[in-house]
N, C-alpha and C. Protein backbone atom coordinates (compact mmCIF):
# COMPACT_ATOMS: atom_id res chain seq x y z
N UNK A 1 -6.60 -15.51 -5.06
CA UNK A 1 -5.55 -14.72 -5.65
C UNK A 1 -4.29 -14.74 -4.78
N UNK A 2 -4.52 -14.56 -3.70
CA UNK A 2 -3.28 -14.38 -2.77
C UNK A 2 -2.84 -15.90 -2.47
N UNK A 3 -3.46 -17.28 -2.53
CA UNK A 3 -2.96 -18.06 -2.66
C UNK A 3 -1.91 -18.49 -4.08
N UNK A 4 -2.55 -18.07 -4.95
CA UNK A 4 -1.13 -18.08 -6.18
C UNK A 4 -0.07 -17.22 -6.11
N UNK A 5 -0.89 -16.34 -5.55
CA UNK A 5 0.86 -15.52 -5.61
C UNK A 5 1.50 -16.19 -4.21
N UNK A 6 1.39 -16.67 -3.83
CA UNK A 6 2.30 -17.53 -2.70
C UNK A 6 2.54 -18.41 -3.13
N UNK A 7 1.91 -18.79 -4.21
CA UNK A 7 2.97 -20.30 -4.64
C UNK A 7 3.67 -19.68 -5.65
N UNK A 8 3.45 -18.48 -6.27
CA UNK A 8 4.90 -17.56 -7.19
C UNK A 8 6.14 -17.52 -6.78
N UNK A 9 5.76 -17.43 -5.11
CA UNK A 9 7.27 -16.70 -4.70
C UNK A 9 7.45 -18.09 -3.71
N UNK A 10 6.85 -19.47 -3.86
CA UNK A 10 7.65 -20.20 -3.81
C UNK A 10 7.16 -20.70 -2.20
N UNK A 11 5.90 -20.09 -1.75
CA UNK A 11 5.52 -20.32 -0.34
C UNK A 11 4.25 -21.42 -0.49
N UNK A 12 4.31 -22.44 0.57
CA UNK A 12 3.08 -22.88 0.96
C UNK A 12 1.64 -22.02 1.85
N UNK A 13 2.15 -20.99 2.38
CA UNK A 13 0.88 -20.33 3.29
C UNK A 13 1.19 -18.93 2.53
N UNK A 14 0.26 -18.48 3.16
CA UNK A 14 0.12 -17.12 3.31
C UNK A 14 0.37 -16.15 4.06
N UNK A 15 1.71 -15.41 4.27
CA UNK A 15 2.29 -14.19 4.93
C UNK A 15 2.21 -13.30 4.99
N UNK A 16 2.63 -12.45 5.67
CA UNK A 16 2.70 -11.32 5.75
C UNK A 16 3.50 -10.40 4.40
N UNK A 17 4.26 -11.24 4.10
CA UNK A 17 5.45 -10.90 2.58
C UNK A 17 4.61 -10.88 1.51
N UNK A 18 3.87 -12.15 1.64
CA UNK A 18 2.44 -12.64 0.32
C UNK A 18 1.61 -11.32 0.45
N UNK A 19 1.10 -10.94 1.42
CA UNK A 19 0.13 -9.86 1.05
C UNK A 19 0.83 -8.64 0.93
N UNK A 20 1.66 -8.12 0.96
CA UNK A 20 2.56 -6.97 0.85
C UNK A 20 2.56 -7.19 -0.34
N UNK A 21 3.08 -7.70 -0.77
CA UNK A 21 3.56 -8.21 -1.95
C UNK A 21 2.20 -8.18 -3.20
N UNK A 22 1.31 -8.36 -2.94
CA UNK A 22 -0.28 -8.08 -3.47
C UNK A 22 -0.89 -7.07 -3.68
N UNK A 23 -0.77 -6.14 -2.36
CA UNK A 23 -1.05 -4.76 -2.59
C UNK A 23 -0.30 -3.92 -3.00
N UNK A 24 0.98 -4.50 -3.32
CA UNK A 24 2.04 -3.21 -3.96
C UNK A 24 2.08 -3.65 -5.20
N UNK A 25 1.78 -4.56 -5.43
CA UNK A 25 2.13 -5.34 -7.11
C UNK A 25 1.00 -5.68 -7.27
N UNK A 26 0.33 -6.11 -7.35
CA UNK A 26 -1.44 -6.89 -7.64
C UNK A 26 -2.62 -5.97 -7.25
N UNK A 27 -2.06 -5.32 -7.00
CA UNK A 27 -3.70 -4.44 -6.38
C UNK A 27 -4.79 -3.84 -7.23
N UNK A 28 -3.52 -2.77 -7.26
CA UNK A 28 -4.52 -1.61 -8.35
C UNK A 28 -4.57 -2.31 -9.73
N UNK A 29 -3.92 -3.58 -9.93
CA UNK A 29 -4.68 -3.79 -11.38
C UNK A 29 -5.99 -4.51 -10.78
N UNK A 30 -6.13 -5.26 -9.92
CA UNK A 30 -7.61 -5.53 -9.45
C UNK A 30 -8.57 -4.22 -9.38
N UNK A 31 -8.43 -3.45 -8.56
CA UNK A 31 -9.29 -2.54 -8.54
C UNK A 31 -9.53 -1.71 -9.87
N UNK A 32 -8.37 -1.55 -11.18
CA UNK A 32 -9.22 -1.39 -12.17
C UNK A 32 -10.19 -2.47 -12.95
N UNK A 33 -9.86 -3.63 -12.77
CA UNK A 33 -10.80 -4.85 -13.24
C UNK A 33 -12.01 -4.42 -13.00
N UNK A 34 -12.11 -4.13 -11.90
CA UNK A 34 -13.38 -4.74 -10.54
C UNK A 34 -14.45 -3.31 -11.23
N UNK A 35 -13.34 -2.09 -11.17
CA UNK A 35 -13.97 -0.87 -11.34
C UNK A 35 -14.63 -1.18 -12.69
N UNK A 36 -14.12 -1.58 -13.93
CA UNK A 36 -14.55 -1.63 -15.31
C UNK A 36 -15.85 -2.14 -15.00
N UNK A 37 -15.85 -3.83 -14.52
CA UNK A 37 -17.21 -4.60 -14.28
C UNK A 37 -18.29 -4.05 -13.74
N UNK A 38 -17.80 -3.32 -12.50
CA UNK A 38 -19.21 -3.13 -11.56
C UNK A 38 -19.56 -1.28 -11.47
N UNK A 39 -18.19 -0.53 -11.09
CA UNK A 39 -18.18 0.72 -11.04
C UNK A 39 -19.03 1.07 -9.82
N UNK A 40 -18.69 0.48 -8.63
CA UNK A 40 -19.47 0.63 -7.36
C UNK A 40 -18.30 1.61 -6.30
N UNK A 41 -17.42 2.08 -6.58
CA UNK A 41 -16.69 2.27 -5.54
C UNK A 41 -15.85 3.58 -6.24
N UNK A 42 -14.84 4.05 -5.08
CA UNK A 42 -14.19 5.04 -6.15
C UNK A 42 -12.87 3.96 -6.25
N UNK A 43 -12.53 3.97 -7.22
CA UNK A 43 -10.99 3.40 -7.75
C UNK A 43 -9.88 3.99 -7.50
N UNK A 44 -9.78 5.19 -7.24
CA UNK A 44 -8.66 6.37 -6.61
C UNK A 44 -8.27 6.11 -5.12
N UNK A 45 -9.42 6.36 -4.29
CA UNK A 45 -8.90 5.95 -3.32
C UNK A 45 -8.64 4.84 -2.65
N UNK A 46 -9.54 3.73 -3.67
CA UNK A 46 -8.92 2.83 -3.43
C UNK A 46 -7.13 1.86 -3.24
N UNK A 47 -6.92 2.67 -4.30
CA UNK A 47 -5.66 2.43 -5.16
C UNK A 47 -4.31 2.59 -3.98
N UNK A 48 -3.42 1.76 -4.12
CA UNK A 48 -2.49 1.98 -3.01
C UNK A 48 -1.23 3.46 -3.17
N UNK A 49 -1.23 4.03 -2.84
CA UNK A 49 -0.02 5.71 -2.65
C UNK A 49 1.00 5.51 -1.88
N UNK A 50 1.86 6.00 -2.45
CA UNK A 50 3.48 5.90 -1.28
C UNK A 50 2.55 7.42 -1.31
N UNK A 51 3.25 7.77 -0.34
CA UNK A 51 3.84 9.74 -0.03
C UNK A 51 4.60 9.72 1.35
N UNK A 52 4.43 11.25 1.47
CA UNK A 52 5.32 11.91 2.30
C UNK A 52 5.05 12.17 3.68
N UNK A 53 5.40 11.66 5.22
CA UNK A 53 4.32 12.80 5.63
C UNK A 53 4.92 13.94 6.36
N UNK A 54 3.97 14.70 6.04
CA UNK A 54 4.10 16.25 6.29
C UNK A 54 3.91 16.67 7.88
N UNK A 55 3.28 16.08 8.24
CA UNK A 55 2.45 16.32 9.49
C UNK A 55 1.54 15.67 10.63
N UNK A 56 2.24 15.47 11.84
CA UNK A 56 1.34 14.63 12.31
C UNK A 56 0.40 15.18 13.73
N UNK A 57 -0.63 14.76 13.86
CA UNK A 57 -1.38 15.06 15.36
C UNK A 57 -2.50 14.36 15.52
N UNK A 58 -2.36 13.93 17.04
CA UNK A 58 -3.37 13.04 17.73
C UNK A 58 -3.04 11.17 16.69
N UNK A 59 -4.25 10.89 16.34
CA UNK A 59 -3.98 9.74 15.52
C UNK A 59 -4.35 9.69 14.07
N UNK A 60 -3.70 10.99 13.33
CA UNK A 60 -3.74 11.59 12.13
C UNK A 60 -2.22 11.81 11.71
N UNK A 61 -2.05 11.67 9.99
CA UNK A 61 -1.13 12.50 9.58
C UNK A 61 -1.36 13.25 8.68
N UNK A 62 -1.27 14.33 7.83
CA UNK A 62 -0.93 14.91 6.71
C UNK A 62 0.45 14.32 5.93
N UNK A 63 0.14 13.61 4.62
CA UNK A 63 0.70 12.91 3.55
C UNK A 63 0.09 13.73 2.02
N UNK A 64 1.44 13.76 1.78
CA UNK A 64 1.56 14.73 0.33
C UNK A 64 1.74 13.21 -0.47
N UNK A 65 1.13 13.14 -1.47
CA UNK A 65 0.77 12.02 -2.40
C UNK A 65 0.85 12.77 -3.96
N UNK A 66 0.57 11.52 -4.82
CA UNK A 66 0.55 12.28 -6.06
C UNK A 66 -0.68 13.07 -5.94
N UNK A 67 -1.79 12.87 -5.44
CA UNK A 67 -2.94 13.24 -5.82
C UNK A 67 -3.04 14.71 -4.42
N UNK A 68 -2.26 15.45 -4.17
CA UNK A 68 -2.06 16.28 -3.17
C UNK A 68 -2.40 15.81 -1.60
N UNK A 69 -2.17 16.54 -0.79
CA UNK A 69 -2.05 16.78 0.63
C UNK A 69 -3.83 16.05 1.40
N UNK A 70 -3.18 15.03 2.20
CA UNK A 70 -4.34 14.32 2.81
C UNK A 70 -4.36 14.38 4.28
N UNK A 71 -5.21 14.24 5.01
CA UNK A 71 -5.11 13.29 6.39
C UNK A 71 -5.67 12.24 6.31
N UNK A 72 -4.70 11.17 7.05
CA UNK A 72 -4.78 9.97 6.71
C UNK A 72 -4.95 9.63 8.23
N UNK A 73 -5.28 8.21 8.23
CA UNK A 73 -5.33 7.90 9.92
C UNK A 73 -4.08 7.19 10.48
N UNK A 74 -3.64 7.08 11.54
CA UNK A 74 -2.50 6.34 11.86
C UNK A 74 -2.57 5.08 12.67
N UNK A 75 -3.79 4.48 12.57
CA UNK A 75 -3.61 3.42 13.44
C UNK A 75 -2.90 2.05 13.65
N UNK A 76 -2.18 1.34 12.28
CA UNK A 76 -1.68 0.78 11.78
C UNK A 76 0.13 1.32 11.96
N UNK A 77 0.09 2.32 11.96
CA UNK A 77 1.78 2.81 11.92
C UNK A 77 2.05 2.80 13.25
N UNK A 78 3.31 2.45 14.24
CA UNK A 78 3.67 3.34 15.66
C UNK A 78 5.11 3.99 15.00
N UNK A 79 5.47 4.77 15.48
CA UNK A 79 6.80 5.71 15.62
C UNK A 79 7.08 6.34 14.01
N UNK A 80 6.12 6.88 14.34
CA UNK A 80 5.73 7.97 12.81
C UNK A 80 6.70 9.22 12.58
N UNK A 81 7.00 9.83 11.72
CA UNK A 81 8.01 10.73 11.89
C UNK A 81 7.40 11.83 10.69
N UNK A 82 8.04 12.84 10.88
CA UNK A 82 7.74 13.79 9.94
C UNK A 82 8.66 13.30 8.85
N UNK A 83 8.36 13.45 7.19
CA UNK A 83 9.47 12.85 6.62
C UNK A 83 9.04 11.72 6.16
N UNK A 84 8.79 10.91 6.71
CA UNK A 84 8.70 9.24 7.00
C UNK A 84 7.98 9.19 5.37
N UNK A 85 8.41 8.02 4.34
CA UNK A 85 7.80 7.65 3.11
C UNK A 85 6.61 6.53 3.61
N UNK A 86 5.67 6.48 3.35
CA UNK A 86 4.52 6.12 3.91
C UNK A 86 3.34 4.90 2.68
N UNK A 87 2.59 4.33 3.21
CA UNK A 87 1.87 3.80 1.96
C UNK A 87 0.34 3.79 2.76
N UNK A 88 -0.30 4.33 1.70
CA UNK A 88 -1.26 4.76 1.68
C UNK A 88 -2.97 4.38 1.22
N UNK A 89 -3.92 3.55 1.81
CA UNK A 89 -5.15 2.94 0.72
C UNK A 89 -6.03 3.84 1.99
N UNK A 90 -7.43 3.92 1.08
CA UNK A 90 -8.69 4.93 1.73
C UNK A 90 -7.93 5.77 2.85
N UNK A 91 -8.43 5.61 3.69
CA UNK A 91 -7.76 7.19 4.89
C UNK A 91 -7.22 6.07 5.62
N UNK A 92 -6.44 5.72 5.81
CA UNK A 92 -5.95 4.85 6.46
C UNK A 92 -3.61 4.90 5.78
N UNK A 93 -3.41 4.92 6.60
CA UNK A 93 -1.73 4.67 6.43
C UNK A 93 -1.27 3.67 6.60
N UNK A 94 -1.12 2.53 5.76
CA UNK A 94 -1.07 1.51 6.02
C UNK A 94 0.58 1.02 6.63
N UNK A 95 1.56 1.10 6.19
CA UNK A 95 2.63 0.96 6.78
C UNK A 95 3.84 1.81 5.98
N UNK A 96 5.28 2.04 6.98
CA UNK A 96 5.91 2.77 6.47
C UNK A 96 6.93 2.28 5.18
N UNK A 97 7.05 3.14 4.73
CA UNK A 97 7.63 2.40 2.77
C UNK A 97 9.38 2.58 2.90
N UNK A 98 9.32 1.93 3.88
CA UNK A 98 11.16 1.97 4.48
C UNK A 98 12.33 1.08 3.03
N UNK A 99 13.09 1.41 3.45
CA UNK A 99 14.16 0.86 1.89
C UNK A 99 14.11 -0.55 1.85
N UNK A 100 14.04 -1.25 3.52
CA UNK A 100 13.78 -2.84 2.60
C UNK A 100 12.46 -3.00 1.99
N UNK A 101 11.58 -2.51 2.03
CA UNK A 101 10.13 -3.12 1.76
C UNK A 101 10.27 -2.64 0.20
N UNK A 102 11.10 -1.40 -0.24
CA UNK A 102 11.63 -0.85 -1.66
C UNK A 102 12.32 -1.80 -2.31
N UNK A 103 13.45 -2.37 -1.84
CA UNK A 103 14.37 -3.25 -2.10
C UNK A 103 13.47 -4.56 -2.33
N UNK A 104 12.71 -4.70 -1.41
CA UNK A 104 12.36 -6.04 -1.82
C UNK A 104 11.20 -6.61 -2.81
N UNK A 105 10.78 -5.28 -2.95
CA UNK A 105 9.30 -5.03 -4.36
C UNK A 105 10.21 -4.90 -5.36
N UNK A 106 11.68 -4.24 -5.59
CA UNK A 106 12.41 -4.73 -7.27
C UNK A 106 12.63 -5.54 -7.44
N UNK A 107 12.71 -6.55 -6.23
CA UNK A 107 13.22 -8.20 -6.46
C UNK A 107 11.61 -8.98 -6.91
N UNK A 108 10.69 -8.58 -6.25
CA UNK A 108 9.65 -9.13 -6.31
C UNK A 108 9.17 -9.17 -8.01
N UNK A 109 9.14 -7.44 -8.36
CA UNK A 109 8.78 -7.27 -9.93
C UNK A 109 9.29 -7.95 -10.53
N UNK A 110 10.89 -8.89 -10.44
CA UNK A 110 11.40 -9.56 -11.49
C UNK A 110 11.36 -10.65 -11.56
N UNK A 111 10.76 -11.49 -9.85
CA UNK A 111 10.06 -12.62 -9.84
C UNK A 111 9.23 -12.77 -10.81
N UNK A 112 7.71 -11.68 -10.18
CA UNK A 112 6.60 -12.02 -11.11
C UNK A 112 6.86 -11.34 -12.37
């Protein structure tokens, strides 16, 4: 999968852009596929979340999401901020949802 979408946007390998680009756009329609077929997992938390975060301590944050107020883990993020728009899969924070990575998922949607 992640090899076609790298030849979508026009790449021979596989990047760091290619998989960004997968889990913000390609994901959660996989994980409802996967969920219909097998129904082994939860599909919610699977599913990727921007939010907010609210709160941070030790190597935790509190992130307000659609689905309400979490702690998430921070190991993946450094220089975390209160505030900070965030993206979100299982307890884990995966990286921060800063305006280029915004900017560059509307360009992406009109690629694919």
């Amino acid at each position: 999968m992640l090899k076609l979408l790298a030849l979508k946007l026009g790449k021979d390998e596989i990047d760091d852009n290619v998989i960004r680009q997968y889990y913000l756009l390609e994901h959660d329609k996989v994980v409802d596929q996967r969920y219909e077929e097998v129904r082994d997992f939860d599909p919610i938390a699977c599913k990727i979340r921007v939010g907010e975060v609210l709160g941070i301590s030790d190597n935790k944050a509190k992130v307000k999401t659609e689905f309400g107020l979490k702690e998430y883990r921070t190991d993946f993020v450094k220089n975390l901020k209160i505030g900070d728009q965030v993206i979100v899969h299982y307890d884990f924070i995966v990286e921060k949802f800063t305006e280029e990575i915004q900017k560059g998922l509307l360009i992406m949607k009109k690629i694919l």
